[in-house]
PDB file of N, CA and C in Angstrom:
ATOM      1  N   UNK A   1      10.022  -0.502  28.111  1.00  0.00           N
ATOM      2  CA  UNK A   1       9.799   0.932  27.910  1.00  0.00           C
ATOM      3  C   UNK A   1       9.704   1.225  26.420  1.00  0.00           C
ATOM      4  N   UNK A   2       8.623   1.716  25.933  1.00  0.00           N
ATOM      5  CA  UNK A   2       8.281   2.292  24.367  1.00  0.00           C
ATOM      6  C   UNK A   2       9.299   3.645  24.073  1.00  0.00           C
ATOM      7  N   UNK A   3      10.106   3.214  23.022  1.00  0.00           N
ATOM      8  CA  UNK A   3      10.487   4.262  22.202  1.00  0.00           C
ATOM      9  C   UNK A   3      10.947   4.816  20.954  1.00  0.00           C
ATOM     10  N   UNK A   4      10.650   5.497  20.537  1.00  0.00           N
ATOM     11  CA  UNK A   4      10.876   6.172  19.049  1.00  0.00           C
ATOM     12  C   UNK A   4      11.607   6.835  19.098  1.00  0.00           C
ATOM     13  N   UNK A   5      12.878   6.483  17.982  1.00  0.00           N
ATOM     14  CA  UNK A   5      14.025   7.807  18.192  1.00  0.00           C
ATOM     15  C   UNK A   5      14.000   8.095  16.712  1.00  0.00           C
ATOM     16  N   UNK A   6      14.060   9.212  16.711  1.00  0.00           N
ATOM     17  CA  UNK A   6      14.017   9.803  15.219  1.00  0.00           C
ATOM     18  C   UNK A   6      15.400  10.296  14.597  1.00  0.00           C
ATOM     19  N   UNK A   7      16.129  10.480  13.566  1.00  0.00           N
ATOM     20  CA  UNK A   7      17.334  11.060  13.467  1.00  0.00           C
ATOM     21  C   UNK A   7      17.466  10.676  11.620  1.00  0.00           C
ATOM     22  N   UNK A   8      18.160  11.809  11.119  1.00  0.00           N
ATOM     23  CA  UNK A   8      18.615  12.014   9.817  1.00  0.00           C
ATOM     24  C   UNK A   8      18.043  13.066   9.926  1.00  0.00           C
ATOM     25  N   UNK A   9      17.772  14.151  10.297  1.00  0.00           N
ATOM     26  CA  UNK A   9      17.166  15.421  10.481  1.00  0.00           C
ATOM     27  C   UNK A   9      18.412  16.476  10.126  1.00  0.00           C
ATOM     28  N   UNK A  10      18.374  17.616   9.635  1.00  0.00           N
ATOM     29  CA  UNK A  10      19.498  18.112   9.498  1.00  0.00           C
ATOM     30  C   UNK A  10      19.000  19.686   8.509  1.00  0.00           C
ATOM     31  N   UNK A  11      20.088  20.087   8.397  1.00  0.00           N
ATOM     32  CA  UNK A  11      19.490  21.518   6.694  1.00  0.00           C
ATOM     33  C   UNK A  11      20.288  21.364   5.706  1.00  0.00           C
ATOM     34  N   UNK A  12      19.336  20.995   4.802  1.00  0.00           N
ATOM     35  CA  UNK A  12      19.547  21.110   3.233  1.00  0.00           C
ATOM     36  C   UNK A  12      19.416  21.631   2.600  1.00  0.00           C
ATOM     37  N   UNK A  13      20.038  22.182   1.122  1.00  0.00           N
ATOM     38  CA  UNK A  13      19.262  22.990   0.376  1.00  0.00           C
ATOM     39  C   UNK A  13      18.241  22.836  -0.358  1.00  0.00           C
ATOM     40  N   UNK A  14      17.522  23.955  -1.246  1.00  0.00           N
ATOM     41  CA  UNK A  14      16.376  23.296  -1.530  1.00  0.00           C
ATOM     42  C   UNK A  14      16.754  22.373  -2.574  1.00  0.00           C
ATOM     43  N   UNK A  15      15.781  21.553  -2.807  1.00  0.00           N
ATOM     44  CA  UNK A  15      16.226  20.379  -4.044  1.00  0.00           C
ATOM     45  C   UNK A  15      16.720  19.514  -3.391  1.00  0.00           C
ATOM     46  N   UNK A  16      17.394  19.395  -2.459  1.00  0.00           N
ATOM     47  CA  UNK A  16      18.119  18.435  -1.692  1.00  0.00           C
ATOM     48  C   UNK A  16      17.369  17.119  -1.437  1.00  0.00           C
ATOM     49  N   UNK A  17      18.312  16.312  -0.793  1.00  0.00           N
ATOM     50  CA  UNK A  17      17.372  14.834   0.281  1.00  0.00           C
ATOM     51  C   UNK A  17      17.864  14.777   1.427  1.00  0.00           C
ATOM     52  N   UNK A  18      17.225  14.144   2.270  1.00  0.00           N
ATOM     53  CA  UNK A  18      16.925  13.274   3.683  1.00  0.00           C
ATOM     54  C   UNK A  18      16.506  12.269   3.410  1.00  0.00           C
ATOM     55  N   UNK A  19      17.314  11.444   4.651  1.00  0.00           N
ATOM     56  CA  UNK A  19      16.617  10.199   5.111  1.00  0.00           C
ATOM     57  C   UNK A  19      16.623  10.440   6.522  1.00  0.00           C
ATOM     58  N   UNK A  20      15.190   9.881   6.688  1.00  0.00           N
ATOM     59  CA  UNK A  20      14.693  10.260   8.270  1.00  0.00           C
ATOM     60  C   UNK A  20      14.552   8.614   8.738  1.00  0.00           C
ATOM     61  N   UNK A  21      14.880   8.382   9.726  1.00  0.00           N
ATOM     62  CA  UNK A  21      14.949   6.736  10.165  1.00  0.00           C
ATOM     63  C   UNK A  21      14.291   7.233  11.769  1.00  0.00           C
ATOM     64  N   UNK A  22      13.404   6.303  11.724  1.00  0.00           N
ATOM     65  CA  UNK A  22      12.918   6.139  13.576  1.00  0.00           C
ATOM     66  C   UNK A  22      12.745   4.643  13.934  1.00  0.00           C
ATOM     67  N   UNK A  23      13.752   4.587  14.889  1.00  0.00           N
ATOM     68  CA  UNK A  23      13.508   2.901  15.681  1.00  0.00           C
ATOM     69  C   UNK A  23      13.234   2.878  16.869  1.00  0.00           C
ATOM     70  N   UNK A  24      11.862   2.267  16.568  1.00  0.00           N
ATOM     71  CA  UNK A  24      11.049   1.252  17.716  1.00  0.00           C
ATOM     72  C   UNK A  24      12.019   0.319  18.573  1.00  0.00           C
ATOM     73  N   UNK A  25      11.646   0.554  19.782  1.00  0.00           N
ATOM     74  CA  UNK A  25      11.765  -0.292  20.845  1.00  0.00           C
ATOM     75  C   UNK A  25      10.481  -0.256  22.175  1.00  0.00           C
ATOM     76  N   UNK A  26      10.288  -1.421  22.594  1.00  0.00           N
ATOM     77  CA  UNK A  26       9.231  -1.585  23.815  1.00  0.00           C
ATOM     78  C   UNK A  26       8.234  -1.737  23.285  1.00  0.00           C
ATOM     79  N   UNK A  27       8.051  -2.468  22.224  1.00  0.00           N
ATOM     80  CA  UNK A  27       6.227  -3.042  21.410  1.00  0.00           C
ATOM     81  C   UNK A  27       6.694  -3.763  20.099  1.00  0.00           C
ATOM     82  N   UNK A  28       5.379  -4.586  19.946  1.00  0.00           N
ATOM     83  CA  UNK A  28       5.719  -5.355  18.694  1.00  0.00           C
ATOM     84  C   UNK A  28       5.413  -4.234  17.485  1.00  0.00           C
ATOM     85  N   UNK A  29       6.549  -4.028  16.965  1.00  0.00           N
ATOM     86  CA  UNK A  29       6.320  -2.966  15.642  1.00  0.00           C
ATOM     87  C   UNK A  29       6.209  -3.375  14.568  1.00  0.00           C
ATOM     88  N   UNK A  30       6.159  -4.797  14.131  1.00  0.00           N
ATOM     89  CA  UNK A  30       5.202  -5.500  13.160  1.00  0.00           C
ATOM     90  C   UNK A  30       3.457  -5.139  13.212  1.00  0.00           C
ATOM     91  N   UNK A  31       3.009  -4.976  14.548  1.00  0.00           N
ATOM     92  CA  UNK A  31       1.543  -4.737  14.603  1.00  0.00           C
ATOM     93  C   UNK A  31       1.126  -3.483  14.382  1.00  0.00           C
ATOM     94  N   UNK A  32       2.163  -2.840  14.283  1.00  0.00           N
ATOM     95  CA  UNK A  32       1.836  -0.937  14.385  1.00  0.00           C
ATOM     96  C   UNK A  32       1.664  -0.421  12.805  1.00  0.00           C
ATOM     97  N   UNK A  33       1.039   0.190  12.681  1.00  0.00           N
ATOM     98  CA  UNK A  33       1.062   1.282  11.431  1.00  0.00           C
ATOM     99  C   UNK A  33       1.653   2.251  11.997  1.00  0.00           C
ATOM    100  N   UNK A  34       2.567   2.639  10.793  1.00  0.00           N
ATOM    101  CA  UNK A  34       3.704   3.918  11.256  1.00  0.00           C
ATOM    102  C   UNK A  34       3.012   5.181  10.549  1.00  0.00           C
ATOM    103  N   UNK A  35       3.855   6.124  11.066  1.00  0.00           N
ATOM    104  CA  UNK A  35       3.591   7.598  10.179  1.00  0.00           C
ATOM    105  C   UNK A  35       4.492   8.324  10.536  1.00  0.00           C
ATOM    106  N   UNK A  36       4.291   9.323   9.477  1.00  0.00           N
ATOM    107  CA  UNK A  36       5.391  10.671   9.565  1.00  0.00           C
ATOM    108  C   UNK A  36       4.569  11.529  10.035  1.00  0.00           C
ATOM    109  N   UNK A  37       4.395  12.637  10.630  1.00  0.00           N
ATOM    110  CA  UNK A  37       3.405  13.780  11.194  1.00  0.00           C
ATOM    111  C   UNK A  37       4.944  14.820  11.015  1.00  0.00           C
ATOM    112  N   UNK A  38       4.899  16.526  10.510  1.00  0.00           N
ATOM    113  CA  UNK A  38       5.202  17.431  11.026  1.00  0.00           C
ATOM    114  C   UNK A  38       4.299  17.979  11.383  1.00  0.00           C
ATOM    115  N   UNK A  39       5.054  19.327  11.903  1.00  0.00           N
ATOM    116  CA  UNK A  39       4.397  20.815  12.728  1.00  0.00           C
ATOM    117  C   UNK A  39       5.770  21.775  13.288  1.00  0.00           C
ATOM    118  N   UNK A  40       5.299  22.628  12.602  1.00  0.00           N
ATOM    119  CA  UNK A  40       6.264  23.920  12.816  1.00  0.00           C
ATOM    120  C   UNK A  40       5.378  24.735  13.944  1.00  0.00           C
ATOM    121  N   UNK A  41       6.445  25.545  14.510  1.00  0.00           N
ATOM    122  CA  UNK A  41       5.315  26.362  15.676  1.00  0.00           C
ATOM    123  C   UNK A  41       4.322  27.175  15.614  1.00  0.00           C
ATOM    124  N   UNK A  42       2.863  27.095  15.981  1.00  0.00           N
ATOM    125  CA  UNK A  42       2.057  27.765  15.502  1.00  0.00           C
ATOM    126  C   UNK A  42       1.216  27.290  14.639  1.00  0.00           C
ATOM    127  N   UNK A  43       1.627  26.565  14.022  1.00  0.00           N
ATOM    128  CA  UNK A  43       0.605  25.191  12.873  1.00  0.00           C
ATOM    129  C   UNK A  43       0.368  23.926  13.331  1.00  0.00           C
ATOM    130  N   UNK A  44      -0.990  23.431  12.950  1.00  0.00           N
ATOM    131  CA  UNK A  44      -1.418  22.138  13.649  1.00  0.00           C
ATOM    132  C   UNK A  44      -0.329  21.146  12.570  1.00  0.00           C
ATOM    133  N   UNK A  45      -0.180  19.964  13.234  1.00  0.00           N
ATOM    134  CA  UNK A  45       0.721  18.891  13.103  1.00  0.00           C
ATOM    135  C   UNK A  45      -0.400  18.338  11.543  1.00  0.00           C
ATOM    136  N   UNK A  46       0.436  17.839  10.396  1.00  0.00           N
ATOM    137  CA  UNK A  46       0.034  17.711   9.674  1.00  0.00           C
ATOM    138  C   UNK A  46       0.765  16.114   9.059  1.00  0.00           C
ATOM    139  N   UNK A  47      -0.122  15.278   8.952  1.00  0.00           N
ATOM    140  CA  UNK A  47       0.414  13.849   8.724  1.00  0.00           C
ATOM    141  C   UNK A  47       1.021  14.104   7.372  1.00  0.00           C
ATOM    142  N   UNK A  48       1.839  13.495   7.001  1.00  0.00           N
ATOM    143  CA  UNK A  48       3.029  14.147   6.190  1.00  0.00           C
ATOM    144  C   UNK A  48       2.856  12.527   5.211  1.00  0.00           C
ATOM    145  N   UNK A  49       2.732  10.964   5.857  1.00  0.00           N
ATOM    146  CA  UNK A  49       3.136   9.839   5.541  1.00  0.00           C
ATOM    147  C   UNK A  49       2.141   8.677   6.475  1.00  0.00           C
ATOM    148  N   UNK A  50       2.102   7.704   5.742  1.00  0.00           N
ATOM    149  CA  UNK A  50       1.610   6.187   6.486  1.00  0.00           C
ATOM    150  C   UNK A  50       1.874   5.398   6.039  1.00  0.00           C
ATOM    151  N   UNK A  51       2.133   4.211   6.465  1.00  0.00           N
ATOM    152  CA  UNK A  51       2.522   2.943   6.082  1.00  0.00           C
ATOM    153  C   UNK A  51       1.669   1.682   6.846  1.00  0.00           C
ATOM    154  N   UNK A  52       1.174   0.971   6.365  1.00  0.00           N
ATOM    155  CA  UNK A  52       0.445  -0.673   6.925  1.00  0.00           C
ATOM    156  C   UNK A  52       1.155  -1.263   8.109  1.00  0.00           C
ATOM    157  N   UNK A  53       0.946  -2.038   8.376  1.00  0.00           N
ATOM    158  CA  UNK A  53       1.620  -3.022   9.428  1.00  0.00           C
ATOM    159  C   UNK A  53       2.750  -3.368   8.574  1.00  0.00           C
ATOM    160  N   UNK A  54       2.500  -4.328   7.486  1.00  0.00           N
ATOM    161  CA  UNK A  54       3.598  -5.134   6.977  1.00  0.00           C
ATOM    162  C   UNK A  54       4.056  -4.148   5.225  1.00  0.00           C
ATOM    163  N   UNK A  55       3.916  -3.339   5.739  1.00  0.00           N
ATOM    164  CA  UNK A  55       4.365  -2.341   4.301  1.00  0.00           C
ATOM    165  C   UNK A  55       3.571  -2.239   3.353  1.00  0.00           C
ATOM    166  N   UNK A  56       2.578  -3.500   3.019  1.00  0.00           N
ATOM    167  CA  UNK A  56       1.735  -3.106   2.172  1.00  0.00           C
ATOM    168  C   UNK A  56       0.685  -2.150   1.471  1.00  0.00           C
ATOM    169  N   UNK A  57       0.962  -1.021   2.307  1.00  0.00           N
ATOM    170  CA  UNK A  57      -0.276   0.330   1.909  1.00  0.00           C
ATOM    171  C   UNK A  57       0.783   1.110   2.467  1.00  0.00           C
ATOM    172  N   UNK A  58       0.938   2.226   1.525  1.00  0.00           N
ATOM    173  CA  UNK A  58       0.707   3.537   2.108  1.00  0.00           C
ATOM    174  C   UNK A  58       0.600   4.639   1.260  1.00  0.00           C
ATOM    175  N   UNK A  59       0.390   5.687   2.257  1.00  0.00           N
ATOM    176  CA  UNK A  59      -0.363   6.881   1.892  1.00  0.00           C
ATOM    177  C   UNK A  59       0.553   8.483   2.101  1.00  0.00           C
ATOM    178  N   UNK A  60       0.229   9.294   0.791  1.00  0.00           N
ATOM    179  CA  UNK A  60       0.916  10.602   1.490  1.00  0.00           C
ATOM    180  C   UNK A  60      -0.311  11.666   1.370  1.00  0.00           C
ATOM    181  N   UNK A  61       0.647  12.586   2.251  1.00  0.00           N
ATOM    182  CA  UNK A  61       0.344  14.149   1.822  1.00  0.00           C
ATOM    183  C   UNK A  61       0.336  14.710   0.617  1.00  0.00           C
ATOM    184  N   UNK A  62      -1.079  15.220  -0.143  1.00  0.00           N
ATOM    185  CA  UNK A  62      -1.040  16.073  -1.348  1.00  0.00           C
ATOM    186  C   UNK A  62       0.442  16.635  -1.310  1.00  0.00           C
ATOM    187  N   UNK A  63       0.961  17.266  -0.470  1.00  0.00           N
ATOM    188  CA  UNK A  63       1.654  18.512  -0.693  1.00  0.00           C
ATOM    189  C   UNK A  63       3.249  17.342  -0.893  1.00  0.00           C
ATOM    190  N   UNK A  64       3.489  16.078  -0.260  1.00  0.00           N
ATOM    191  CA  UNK A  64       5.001  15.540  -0.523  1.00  0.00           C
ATOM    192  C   UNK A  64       4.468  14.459  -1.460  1.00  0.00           C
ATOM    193  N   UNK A  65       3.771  14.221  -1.892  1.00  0.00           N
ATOM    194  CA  UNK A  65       3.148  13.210  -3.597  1.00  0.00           C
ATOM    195  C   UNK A  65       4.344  12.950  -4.140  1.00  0.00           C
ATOM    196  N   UNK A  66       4.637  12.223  -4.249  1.00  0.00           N
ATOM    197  CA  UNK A  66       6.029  12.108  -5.685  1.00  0.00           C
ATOM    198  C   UNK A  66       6.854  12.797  -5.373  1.00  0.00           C
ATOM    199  N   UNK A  67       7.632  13.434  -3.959  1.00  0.00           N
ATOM    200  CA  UNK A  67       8.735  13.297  -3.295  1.00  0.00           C
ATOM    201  C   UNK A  67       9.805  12.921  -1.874  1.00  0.00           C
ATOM    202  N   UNK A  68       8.015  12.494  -1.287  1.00  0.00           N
ATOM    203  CA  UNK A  68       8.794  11.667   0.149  1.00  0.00           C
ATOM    204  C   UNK A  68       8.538   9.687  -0.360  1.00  0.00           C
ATOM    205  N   UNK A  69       9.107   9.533   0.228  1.00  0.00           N
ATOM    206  CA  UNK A  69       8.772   7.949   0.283  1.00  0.00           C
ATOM    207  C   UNK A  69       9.028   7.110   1.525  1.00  0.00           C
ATOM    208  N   UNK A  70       7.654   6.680   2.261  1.00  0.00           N
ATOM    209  CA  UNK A  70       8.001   5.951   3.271  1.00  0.00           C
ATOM    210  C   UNK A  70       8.347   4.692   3.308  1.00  0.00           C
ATOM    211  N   UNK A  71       8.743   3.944   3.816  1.00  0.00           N
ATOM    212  CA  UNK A  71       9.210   2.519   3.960  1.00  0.00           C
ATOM    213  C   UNK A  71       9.867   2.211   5.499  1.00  0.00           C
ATOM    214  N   UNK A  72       8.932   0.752   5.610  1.00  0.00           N
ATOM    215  CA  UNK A  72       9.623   0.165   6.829  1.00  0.00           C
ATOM    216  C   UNK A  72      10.266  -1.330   6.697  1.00  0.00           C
ATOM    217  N   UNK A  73      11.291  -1.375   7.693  1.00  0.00           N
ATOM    218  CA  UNK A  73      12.124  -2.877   7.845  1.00  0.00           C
ATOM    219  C   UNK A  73      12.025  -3.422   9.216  1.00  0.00           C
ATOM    220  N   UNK A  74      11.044  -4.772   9.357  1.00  0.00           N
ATOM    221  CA  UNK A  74      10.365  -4.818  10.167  1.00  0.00           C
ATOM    222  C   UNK A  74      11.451  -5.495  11.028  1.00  0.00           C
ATOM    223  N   UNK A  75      12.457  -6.336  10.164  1.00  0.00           N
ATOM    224  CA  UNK A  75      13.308  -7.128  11.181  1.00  0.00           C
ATOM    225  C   UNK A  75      14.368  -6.046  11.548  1.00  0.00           C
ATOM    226  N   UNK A  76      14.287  -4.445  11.726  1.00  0.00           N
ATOM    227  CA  UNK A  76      15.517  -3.605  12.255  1.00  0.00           C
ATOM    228  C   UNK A  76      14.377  -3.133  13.157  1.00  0.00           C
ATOM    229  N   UNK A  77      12.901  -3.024  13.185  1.00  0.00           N
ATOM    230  CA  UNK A  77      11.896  -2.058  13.603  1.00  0.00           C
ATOM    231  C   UNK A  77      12.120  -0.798  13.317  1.00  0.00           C
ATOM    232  N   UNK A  78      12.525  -0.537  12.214  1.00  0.00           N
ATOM    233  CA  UNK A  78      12.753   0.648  11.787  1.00  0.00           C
ATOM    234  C   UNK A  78      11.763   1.104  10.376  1.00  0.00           C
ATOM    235  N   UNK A  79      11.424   2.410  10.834  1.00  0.00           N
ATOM    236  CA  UNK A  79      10.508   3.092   9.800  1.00  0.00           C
ATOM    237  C   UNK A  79      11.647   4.131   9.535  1.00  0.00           C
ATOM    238  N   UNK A  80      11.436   4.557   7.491  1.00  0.00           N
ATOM    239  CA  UNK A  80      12.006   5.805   7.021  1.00  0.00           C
ATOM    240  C   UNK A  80      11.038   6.331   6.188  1.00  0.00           C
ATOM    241  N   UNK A  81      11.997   7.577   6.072  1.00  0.00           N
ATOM    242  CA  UNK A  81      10.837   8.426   5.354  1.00  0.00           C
ATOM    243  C   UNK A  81      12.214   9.410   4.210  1.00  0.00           C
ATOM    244  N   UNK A  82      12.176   8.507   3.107  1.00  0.00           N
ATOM    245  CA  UNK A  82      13.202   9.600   2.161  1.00  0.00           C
ATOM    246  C   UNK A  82      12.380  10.561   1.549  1.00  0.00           C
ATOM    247  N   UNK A  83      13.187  11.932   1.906  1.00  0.00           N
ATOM    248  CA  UNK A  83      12.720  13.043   1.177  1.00  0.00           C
ATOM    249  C   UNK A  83      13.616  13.925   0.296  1.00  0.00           C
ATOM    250  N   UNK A  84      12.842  13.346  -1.210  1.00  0.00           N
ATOM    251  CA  UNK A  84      13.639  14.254  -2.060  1.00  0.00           C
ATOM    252  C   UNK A  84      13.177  15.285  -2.854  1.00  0.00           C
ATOM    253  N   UNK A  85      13.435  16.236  -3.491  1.00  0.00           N
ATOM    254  CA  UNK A  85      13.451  17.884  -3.971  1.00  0.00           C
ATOM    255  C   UNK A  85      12.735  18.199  -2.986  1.00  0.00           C
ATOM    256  N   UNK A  86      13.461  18.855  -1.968  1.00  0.00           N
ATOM    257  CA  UNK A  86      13.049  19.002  -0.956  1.00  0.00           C
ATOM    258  C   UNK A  86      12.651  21.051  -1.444  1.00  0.00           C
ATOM    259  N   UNK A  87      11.770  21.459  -0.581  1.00  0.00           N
ATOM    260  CA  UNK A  87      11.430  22.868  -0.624  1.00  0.00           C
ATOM    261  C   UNK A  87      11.593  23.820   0.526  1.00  0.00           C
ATOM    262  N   UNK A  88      11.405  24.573   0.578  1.00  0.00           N
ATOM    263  CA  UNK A  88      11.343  25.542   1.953  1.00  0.00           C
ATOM    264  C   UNK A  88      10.542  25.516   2.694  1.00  0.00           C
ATOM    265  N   UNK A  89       9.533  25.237   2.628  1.00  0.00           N
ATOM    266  CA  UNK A  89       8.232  25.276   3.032  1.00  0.00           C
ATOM    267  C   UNK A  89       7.771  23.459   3.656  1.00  0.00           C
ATOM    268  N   UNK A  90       9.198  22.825   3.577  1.00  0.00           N
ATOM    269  CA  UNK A  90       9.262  21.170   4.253  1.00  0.00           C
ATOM    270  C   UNK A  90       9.508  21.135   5.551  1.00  0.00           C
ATOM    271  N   UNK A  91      10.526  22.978   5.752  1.00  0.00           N
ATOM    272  CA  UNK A  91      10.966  22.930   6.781  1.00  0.00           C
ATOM    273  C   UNK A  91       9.984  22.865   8.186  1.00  0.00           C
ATOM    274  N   UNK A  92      10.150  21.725   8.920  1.00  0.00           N
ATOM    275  CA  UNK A  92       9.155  21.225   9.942  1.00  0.00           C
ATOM    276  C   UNK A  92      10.262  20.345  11.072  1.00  0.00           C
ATOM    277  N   UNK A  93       9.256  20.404  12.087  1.00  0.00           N
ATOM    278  CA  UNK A  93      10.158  19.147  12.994  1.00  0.00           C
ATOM    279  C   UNK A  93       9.237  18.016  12.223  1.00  0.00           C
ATOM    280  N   UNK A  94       9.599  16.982  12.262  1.00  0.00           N
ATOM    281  CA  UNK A  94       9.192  15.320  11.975  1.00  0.00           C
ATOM    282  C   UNK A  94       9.385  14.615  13.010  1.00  0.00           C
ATOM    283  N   UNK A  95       7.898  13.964  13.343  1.00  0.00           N
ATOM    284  CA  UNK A  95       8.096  13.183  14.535  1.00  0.00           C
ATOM    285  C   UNK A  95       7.397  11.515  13.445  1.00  0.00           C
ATOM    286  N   UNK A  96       7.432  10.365  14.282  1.00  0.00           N
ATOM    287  CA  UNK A  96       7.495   9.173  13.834  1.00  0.00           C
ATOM    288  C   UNK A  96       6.059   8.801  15.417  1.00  0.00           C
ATOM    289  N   UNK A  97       4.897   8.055  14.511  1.00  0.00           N
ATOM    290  CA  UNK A  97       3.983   7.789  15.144  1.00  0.00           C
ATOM    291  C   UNK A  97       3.830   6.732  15.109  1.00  0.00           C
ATOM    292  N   UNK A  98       3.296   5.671  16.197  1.00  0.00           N
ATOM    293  CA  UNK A  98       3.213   3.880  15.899  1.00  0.00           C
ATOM    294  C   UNK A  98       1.346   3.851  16.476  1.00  0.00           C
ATOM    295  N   UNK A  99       0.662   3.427  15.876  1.00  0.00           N
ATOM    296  CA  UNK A  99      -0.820   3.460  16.209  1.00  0.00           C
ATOM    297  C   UNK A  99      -1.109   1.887  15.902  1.00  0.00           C
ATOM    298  N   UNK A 100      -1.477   1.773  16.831  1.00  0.00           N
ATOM    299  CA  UNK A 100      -2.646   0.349  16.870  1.00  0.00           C
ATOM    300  C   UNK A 100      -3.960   0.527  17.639  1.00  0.00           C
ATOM    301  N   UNK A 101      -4.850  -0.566  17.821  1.00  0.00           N
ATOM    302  CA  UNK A 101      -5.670  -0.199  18.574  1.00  0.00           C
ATOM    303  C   UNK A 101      -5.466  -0.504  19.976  1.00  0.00           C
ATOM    304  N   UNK A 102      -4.429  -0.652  20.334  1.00  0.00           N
ATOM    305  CA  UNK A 102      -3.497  -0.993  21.644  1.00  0.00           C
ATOM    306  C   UNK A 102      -2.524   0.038  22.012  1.00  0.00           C
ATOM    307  N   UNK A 103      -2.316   0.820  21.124  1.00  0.00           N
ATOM    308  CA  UNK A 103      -1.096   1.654  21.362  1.00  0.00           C
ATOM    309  C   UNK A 103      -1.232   2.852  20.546  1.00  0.00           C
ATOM    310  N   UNK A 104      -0.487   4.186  21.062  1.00  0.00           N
ATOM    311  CA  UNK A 104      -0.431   4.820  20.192  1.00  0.00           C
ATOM    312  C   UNK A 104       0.860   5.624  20.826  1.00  0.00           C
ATOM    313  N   UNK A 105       1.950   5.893  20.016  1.00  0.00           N
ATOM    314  CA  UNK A 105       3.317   6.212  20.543  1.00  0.00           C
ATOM    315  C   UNK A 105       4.175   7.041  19.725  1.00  0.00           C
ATOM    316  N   UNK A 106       4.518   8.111  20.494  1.00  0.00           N
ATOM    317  CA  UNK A 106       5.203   9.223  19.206  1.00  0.00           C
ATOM    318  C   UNK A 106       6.842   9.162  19.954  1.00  0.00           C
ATOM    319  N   UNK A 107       7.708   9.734  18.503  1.00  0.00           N
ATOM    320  CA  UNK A 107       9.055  10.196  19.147  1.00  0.00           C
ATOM    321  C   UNK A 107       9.300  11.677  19.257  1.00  0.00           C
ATOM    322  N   UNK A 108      10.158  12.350  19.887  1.00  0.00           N
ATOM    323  CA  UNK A 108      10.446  13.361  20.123  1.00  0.00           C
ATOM    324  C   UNK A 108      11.025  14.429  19.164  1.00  0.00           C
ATOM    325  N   UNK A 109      10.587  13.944  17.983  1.00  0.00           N
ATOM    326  CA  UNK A 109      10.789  14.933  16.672  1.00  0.00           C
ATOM    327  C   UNK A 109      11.981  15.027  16.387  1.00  0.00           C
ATOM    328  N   UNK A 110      12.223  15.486  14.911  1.00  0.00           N
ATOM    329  CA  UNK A 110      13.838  15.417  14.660  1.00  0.00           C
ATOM    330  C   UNK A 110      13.477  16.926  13.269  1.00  0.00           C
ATOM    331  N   UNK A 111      14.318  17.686  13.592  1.00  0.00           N
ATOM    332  CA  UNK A 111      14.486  19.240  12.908  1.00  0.00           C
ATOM    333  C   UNK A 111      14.457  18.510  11.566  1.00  0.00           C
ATOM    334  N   UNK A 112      13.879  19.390  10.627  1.00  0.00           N
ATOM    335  CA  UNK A 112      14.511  19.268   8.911  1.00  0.00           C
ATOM    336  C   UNK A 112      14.123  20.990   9.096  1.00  0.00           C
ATOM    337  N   UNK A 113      15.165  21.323   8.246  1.00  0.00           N
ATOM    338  CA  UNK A 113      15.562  22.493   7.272  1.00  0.00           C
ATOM    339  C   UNK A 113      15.796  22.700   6.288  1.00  0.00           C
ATOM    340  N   UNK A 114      15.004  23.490   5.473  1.00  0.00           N
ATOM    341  CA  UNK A 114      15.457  23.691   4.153  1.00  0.00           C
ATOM    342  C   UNK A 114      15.699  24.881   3.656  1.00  0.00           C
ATOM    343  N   UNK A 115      16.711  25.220   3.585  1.00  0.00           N
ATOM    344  CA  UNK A 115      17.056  26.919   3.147  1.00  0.00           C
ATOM    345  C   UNK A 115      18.421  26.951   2.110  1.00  0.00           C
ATOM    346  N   UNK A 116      18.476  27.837   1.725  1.00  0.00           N
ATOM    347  CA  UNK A 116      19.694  28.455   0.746  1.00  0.00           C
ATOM    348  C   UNK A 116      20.826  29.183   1.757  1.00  0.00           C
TER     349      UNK A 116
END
């Protein structure tokens, strides 16, 4: 059974950090390219993060440039996503995506908040 659990989700203030961790189970997650995707209600889901199979590439969002950072550890199957000076406007659910051309598998989102 495929699953993504997402968690380090929580409210911070602004400026603050997170670490968002999602672990794979039920597929080889060495073969997957990961991602971060939010979406708040009412707004289309906006890829936030990506990462390669084996870590070697990845890519962000104009808008988290030089303050999220993704990274994965292939022998935990775990993908993160640290986010620091965090803003108000971060506040989103975060879900964790695994895409191959075999698969494509999301988790059930995990809250971030950012308020005063």
């Amino acid at each position: 059974q495929v699953q993504l659990v997402e968690s380090g989700g929580g409210l911070v203030q602004p400026g603050g950090s997170l670490r968002l961790s999602c672990a794979a189970s039920g597929f080889t997650f060495s073969r997957y390219a990961m991602r971060w995707y939010r979406q708040a209600p009412g707004k289309e889901r906006e890829r936030v993060a990506a990462i390669s199979s084996i870590g070697g590439t990845a890519s962000y969002a104009d808008s988290v440039k030089g303050r999220f950072t993704i990274s994965r550890d292939n022998a935990k199957n775990t993908v993160y996503l640290q986010m620091d000076n965090l803003k108000p406007e971060d506040t989103d659910v975060y879900y964790c995506n695994a895409v191959s051309r075999i698969g494509d598998y999301w988790g059930q989102g995990t809250q971030v908040t950012v308020s005063a």
